[in-house]
Protein backbone atom coordinates (compact mmCIF):
# COMPACT_ATOMS: atom_id res chain seq x y z
CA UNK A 1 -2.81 23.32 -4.86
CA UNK A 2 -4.77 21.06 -6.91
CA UNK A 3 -2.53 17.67 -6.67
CA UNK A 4 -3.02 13.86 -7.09
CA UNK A 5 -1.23 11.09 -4.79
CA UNK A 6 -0.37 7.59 -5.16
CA UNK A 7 0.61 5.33 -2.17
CA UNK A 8 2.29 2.13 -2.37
CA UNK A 9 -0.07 -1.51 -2.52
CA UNK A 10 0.15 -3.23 0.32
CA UNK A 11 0.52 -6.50 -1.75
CA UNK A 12 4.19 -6.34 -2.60
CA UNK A 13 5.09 -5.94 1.17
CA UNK A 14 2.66 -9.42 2.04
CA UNK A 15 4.57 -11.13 -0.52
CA UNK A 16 7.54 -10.86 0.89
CA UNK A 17 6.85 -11.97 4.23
CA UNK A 18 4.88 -14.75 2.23
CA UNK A 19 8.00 -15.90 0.96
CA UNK A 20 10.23 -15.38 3.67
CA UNK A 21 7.81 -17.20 6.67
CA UNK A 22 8.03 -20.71 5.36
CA UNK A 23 12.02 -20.07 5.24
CA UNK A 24 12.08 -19.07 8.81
CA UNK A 25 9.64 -21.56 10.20
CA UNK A 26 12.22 -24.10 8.69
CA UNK A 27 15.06 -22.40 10.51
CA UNK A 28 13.74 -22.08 13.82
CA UNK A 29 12.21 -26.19 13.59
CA UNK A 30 15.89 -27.23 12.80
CA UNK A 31 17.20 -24.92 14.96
CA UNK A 32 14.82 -26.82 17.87
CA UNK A 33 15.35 -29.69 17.03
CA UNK A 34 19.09 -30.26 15.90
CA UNK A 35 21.54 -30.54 18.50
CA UNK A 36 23.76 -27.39 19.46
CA UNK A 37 26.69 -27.24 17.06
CA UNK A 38 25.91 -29.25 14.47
CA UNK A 39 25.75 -28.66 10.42
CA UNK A 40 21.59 -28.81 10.77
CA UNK A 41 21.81 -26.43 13.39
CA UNK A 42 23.87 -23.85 12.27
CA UNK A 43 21.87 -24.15 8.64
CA UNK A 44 18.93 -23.59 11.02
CA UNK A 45 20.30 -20.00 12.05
CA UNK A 46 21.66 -19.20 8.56
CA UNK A 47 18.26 -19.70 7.15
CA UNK A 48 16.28 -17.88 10.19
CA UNK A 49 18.52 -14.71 9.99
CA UNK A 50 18.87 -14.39 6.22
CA UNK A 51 15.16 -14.71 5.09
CA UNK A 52 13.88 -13.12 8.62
CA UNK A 53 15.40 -9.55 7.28
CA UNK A 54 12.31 -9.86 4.68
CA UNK A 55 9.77 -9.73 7.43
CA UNK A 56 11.15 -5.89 8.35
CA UNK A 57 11.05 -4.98 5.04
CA UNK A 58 8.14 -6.59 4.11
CA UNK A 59 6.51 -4.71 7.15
CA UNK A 60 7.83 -1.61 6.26
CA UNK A 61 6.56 -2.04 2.55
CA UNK A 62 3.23 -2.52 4.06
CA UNK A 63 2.61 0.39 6.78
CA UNK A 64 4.61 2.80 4.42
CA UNK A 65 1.91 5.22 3.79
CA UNK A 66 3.91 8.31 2.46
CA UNK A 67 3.08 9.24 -0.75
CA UNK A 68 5.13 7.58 -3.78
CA UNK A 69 4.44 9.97 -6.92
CA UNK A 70 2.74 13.41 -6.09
CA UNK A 71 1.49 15.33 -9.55
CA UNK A 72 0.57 19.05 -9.64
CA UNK A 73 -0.02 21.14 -12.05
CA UNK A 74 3.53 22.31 -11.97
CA UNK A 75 5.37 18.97 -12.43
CA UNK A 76 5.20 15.21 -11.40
CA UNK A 77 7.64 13.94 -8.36
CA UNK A 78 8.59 10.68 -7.72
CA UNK A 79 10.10 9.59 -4.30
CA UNK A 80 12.20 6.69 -5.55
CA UNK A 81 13.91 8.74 -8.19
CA UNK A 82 15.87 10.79 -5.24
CA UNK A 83 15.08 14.19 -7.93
CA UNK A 84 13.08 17.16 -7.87
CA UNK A 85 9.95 17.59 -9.64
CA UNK A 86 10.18 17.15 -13.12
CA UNK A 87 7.88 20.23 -14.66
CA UNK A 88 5.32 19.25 -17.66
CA UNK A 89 7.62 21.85 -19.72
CA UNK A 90 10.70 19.32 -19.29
CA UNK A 91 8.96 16.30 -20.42
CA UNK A 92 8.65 15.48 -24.14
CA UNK A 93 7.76 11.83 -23.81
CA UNK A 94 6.32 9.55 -21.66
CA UNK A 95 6.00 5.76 -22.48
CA UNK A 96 6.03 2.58 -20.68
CA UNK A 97 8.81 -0.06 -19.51
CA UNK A 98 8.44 -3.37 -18.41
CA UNK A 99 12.04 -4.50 -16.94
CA UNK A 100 12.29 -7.70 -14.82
CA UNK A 101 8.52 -8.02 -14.59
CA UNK A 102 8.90 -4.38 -13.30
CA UNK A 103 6.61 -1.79 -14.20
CA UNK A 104 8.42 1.79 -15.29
CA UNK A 105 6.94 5.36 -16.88
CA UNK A 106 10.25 6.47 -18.67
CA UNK A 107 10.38 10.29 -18.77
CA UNK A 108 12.55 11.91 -21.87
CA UNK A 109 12.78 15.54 -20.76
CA UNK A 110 14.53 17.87 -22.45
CA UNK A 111 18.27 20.12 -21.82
CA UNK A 112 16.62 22.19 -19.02
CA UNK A 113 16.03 19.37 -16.29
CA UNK A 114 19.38 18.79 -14.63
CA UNK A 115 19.60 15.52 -12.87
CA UNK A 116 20.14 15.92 -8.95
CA UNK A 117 22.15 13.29 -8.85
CA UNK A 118 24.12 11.85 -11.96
CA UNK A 119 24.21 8.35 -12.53
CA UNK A 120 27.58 6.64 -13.28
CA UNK A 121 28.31 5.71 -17.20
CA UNK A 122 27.72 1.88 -16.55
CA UNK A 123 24.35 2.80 -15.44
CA UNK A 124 24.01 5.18 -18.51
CA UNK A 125 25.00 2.74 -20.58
CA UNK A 126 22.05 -0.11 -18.98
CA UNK A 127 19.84 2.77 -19.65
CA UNK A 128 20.16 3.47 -23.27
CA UNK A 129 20.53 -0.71 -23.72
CA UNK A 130 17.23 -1.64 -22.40
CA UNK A 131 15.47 1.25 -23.95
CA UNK A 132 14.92 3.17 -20.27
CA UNK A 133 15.63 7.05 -19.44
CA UNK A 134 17.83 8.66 -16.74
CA UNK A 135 14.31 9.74 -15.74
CA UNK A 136 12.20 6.63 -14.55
CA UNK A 137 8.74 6.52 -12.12
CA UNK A 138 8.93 2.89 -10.80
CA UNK A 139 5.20 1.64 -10.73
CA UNK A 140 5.47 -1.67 -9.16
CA UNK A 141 4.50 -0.81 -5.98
CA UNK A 142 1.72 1.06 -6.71
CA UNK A 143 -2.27 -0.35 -8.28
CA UNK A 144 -2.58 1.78 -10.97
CA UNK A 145 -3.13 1.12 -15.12
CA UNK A 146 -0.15 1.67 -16.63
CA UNK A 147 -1.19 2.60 -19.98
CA UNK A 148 -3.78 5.03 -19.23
CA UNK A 149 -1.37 6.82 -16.45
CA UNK A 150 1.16 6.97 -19.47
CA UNK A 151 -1.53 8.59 -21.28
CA UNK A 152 -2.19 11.47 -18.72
CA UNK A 153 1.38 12.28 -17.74
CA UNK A 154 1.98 12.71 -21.67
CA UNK A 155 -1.66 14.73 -21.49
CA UNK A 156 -0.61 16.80 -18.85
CA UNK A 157 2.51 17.94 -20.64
CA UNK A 158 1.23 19.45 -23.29
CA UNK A 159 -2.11 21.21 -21.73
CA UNK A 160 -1.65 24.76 -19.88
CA UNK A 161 -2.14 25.32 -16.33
CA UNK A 162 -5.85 25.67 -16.40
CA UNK A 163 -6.64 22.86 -18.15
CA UNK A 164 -4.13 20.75 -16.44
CA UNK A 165 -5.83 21.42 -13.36
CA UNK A 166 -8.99 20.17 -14.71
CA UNK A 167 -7.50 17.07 -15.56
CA UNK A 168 -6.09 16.61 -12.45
CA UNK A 169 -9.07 17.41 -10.25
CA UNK A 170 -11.48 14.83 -12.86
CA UNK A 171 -8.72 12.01 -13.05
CA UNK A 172 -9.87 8.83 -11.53
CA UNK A 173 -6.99 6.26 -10.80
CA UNK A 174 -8.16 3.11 -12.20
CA UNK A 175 -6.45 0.40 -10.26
CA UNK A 176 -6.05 -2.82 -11.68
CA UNK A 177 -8.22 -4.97 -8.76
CA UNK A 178 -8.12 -8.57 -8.03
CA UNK A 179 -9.69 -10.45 -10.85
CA UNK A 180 -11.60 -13.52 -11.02
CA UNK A 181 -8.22 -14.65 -13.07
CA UNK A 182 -6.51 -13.82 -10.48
CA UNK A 183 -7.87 -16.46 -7.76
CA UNK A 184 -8.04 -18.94 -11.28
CA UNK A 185 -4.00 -18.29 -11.45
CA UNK A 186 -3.77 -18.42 -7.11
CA UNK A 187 -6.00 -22.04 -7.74
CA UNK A 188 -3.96 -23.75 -10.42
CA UNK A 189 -0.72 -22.96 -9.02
CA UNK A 190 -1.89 -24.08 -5.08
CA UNK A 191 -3.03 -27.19 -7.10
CA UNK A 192 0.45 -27.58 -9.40
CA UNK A 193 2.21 -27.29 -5.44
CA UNK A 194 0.42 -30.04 -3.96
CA UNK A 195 0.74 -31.99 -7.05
CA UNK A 196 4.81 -31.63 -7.20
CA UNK A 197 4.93 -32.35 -3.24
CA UNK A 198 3.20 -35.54 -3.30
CA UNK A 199 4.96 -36.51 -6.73
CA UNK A 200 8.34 -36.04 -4.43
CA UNK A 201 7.23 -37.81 -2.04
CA UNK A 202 6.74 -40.85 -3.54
CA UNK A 203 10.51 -41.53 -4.54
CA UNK A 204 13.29 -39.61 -4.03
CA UNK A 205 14.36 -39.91 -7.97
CA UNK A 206 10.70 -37.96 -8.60
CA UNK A 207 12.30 -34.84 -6.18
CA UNK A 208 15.58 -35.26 -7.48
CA UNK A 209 13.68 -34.75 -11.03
CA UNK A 210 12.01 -32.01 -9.79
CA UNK A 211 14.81 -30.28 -8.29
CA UNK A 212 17.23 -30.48 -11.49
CA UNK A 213 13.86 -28.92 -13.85
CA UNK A 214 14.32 -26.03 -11.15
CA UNK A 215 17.39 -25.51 -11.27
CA UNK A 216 17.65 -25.52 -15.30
CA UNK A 217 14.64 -23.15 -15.05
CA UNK A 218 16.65 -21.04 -12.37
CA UNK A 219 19.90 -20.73 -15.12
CA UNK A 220 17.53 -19.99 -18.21
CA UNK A 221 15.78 -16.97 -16.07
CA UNK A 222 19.28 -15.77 -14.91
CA UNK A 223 20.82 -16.05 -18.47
CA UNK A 224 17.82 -14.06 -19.63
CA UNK A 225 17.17 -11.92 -17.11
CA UNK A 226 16.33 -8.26 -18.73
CA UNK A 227 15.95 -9.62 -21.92
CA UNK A 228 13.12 -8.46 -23.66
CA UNK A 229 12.67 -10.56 -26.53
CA UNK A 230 12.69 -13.65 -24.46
CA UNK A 231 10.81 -12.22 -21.96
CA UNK A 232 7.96 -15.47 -22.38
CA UNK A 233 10.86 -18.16 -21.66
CA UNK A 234 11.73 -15.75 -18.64
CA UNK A 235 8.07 -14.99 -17.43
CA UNK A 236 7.63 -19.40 -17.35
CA UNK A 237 11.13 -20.00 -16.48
CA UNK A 238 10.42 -18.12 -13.24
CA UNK A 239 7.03 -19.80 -12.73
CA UNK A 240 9.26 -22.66 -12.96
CA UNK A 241 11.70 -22.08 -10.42
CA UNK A 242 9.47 -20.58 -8.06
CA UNK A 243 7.24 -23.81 -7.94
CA UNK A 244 10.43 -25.47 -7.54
CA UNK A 245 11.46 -23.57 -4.41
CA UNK A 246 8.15 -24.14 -3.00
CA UNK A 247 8.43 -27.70 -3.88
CA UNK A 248 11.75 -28.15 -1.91
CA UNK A 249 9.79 -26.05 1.46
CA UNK A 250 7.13 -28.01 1.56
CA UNK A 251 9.03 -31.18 1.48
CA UNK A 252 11.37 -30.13 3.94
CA UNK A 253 8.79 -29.34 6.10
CA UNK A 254 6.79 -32.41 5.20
CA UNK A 255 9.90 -34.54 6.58
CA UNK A 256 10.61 -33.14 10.09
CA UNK A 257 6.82 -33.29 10.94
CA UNK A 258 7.02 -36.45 9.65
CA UNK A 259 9.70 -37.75 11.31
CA UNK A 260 8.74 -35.73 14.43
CA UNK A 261 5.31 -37.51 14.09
CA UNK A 262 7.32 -41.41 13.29
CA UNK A 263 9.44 -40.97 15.86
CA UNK A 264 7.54 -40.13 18.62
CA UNK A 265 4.75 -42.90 17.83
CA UNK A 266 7.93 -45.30 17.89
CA UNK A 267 8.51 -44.23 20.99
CA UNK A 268 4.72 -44.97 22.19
CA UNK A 269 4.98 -48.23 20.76
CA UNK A 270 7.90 -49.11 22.50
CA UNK A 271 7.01 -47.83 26.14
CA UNK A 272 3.49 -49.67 25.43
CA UNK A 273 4.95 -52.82 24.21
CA UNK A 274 7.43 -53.09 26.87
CA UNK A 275 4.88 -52.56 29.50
CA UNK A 276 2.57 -55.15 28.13
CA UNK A 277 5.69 -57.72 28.53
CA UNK A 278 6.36 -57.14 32.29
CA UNK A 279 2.85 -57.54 33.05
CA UNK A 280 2.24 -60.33 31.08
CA UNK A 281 5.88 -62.32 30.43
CA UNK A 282 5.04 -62.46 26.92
CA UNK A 283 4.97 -59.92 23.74
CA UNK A 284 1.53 -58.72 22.27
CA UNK A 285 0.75 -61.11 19.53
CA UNK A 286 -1.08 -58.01 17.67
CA UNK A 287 0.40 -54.38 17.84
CA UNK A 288 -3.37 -53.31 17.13
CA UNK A 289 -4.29 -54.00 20.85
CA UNK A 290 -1.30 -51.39 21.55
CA UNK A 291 -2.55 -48.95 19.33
CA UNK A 292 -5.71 -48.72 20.55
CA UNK A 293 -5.02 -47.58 23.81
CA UNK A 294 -2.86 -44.78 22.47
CA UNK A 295 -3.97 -41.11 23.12
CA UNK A 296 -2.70 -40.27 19.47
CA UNK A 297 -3.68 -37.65 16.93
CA UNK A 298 -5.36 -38.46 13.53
CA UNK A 299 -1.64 -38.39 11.68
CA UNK A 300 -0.12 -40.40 14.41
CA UNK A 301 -3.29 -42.99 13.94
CA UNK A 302 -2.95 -43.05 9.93
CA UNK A 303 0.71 -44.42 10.39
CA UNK A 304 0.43 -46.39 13.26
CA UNK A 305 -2.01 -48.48 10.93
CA UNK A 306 0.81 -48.98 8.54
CA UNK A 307 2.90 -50.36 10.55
CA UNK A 308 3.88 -54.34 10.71
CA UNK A 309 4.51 -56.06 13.99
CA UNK A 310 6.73 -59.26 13.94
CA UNK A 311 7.66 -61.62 16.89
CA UNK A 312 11.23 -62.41 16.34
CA UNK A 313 11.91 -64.68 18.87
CA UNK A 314 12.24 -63.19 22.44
CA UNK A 315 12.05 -59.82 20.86
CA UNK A 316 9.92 -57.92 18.32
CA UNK A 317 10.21 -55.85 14.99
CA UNK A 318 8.70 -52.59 13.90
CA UNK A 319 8.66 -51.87 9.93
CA UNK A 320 6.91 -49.39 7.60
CA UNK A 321 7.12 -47.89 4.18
CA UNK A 322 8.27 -44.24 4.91
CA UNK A 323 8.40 -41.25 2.61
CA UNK A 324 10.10 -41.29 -0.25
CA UNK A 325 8.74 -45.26 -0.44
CA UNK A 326 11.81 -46.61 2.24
CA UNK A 327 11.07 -49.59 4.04
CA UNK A 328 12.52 -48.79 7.62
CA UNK A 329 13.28 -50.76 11.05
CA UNK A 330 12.49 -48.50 14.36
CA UNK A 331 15.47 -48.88 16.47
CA UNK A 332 14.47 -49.32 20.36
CA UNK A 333 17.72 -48.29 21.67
CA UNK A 334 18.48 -44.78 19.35
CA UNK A 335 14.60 -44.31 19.05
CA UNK A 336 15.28 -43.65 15.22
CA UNK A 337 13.46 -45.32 12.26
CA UNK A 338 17.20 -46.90 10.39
């Protein structure tokens, strides 16, 4: 039988174990590094075991290679419907549905297609209010023009056998393949990102900002979600919170390697510093000759040359600006910047 399938992109699964990963790698560093039993810790496992379900599901997205929509010359089936074929007899319209940022083929068949499964009133009723059928061919998942497949299925209806098995045999699927706007879009957002972290890091009122734009933009997308005729406040009201949630990952992750990174350099400092007074009776007059001789990495350099050495009598003082523009004290008996 002449037939036509159409698999699901692999792109939808990769998202979501894009957006899941950072989520988890949070959860298992505060997991690591929090002590057993504290708030951190347990927010640690929360996180790791909510957002790590997306990684099966993502995977499963991904290596799912049975077919999605198979169309004969007989009828069109869709495997996310849960219904039998629909046959090109049954269907008097075809037309497309964007829902959620969600692409849909609404079929309107006639009396003689009996649903498999009925859907309940309320879902009836969401149906007929957002302009969808009982009958709907989800299309997100799969790389395929919209418009022109609405144009064949409604084709293919209304041709006979023969012809629709021409059709079928000479259709080309015309996916919709990653653009030069595309990487443009990947750019300015990657740039937007890197822009909002280091504006948060610069004072905690600029993250604080940041955070309440996201979470306005979060309302305005839920108070409009499925609304058509707003659908350009929802599209950039999502941008909006997105960027926001990546905005409050990054920094989050920014601040335990940072503190990992101030932390253990304080600790250097310290060991070195103490050293250099029992062989010599007297504190280094410069911490530069201390820092030096440190094995450190590049990061652990960079801040080590930001930090001010003071003699305060028989004892010494650490200080440097930290993120969010804090002047801090390292503390030689907790080993904490205060």
């Amino acid at each position: 039988m002449t037939e036509i399938k159409l698999y699901k992109t692999t792109s939808k699964g990769l998202k979501i174990i894009g957006m899941c990963l950072p989520f988890v790698a949070i959860g298992l560093w505060m997991i690591t590094q929090e002590p057993i039993g504290s708030t951190n810790y347990i927010m640690g496992w929360v996180c790791t075991c909510f957002f790590g379900l997306g990684i099966p599901v993502g995977l499963f997205q991904t290596f799912d290679r049975r077919p999605q929509i198979i169309i004969t010359e007989s009828g069109i089936w869709d495997r996310t419907t849960n219904q039998d074929e629909v046959k090109w007899e049954q269907i008097i319209e075809a037309y497309p549905l964007d829902l959620f940022d969600q692409k849909f083929i609404s079929l309107a068949t006639d009396d003689t297609f009996i649903l498999k499964k009925k859907l309940y009133k309320w879902a009836a009723k969401i149906n007929k209010k957002i302009g969808a059928q009982n009958l709907n061919l989800q299309l997100s998942q799969i790389n395929i023009d919209v418009i022109e497949f609405t144009n064949f299925i409604n084709r293919l209806s209304k041709e006979s056998v023969e012809e629709r098995r021409k059709l079928i045999k000479t259709f080309n699927v015309n996916r919709n393949n990653f653009s030069f706007s595309d990487i443009l879009k990947i750019f300015v957002y990657v740039s937007i990102s890197i822009f909002l972290l280091l504006l948060s890091l610069t004072s905690f009122k600029a993250y604080m900002t940041i955070m309440i734009v996201m979470g306005i933009a979060a309302i305005t997308w839920r108070w409009h979600w499925g609304d058509v005729q707003f659908s350009n406040i929802r599209k950039y009201s999502e941008i909006l919170t997105w960027l926001g949630l990546v905005n409050m990952v990054l920094c989050l992750g920014v601040i335990k390697i940072y503190d990992n990174i101030t932390e253990n350099l304080g600790e250097l400092l310290t060991i070195e510093i103490e050293e250099y007074k029992s062989q010599n009776t007297t504190l280094p007059t410069d911490i530069k000759s201390i820092t030096n001789k440190l094995e450190i990495n590049f990061f652990e350099r960079y801040f080590a040359e930001k930090i001010e050495y003071r003699i305060n009598e028989d004892d010494y003082i650490l200080e440097a600006d930290m993120l969010f523009g804090k002047r801090r004290k390292y503390n030689q008996n907790n080993g904490e910047w205060k």
